[in-house]
C-alpha atoms as a PDB file:
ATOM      1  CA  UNK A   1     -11.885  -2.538   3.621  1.00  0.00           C
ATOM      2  CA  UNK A   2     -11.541  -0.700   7.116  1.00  0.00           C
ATOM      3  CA  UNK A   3     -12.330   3.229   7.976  1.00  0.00           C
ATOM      4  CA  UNK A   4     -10.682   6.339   6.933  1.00  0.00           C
ATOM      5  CA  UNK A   5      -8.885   4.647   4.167  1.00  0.00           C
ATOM      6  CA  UNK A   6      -7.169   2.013   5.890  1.00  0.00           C
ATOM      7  CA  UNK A   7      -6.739  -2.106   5.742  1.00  0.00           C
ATOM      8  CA  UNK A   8      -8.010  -4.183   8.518  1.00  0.00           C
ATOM      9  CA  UNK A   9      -4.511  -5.018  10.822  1.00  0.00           C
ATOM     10  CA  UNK A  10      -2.499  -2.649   9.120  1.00  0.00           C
ATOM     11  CA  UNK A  11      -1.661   0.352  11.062  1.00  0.00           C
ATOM     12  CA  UNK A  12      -0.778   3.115   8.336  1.00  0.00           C
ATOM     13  CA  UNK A  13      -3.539   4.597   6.470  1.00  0.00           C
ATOM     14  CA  UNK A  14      -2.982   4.752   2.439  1.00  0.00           C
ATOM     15  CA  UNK A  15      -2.146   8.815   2.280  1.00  0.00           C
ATOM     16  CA  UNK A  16       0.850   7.954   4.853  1.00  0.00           C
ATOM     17  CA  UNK A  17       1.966   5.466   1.677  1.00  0.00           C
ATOM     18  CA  UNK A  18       4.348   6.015  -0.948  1.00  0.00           C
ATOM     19  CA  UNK A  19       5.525   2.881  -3.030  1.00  0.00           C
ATOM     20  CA  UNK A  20       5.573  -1.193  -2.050  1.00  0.00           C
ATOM     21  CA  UNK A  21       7.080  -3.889  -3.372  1.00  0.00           C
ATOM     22  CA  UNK A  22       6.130  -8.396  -2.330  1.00  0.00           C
ATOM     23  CA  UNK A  23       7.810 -11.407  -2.273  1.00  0.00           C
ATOM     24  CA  UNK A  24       5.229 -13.979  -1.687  1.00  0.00           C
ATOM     25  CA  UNK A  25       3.090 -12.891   1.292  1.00  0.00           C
ATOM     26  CA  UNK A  26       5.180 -10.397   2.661  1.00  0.00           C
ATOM     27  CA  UNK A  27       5.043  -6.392   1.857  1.00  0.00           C
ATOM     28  CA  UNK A  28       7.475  -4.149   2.213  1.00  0.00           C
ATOM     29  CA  UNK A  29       6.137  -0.423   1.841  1.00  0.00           C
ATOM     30  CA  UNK A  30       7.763   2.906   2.125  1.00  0.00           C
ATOM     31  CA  UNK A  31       6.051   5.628   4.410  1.00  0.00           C
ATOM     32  CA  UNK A  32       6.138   8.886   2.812  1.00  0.00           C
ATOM     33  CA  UNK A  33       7.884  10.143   5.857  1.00  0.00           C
ATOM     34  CA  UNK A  34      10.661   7.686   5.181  1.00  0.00           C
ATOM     35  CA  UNK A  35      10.057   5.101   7.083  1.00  0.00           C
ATOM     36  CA  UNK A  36      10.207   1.270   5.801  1.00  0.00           C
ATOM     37  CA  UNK A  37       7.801  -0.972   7.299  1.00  0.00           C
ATOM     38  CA  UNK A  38       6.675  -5.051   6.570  1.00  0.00           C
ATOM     39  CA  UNK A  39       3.144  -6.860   6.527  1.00  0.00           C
ATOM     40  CA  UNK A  40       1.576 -10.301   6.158  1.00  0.00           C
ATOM     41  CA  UNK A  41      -1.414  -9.748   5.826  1.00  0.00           C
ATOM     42  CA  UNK A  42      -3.878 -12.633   5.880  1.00  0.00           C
ATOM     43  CA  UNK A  43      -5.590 -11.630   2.135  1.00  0.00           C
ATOM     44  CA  UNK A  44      -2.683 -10.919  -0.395  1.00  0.00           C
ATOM     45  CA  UNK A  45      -4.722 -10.269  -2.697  1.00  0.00           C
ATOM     46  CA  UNK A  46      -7.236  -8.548  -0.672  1.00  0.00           C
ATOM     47  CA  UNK A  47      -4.228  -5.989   0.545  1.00  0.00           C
ATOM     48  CA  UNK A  48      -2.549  -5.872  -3.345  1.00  0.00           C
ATOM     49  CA  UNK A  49      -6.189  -4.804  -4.331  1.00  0.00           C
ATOM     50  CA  UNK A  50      -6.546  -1.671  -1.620  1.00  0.00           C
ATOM     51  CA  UNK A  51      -3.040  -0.626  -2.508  1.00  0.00           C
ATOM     52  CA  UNK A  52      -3.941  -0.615  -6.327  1.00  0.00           C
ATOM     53  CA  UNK A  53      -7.395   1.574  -5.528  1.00  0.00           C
ATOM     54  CA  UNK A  54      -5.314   3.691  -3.481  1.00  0.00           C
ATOM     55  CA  UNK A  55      -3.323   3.986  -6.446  1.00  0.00           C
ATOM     56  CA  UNK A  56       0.266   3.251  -4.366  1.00  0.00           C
ATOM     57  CA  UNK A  57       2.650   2.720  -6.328  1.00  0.00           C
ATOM     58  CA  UNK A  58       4.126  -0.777  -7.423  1.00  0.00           C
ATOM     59  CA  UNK A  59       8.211  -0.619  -7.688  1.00  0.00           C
ATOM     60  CA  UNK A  60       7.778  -3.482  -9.217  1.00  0.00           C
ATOM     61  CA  UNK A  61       6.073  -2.659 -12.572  1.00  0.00           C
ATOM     62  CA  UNK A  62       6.737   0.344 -14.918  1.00  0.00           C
ATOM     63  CA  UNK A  63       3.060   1.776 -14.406  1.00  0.00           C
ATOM     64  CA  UNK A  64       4.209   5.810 -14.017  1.00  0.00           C
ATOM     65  CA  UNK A  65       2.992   6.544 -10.320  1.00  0.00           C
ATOM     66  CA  UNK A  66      -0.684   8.162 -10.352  1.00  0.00           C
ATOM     67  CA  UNK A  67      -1.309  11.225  -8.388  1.00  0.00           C
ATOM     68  CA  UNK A  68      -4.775  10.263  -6.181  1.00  0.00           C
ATOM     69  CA  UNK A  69      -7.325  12.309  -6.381  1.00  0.00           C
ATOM     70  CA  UNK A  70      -7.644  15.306  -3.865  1.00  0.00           C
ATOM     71  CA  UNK A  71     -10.349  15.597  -1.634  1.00  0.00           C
END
């Protein structure tokens, strides 16, 4: 996993996230300032895993969203 909580390639770190959703190896994730951006990244899993600790939220399942932790 990169520095100050973001993924290798990808240019947004996880507290700029708000909710994602995949269709095969492509991710489409909503910026909490609105925005709607795509990535391939070259590890799907790899980049499903980081969102999931960085407890993003799926639109895809009906986990509730969870708040991360505060620091």
């Amino acid at each position: 996993m990169g520095t100050n909580n973001t993924y290798p390639g990808f240019g947004h770190p996880a507290s700029e996230l708000s909710a994602f959703t995949n269709t095969l190896d492509v991710f489409i994730i909503s910026l909490k300032d609105g925005a709607i951006v795509q990535f391939t990244p070259e590890d799907t899993h790899g980049f499903l895993s980081w969102l999931q600790k960085n407890s993003v939220r799926n639109i895809n399942t009906d986990e509730p969203y969870k708040q991360p932790p505060r620091r």
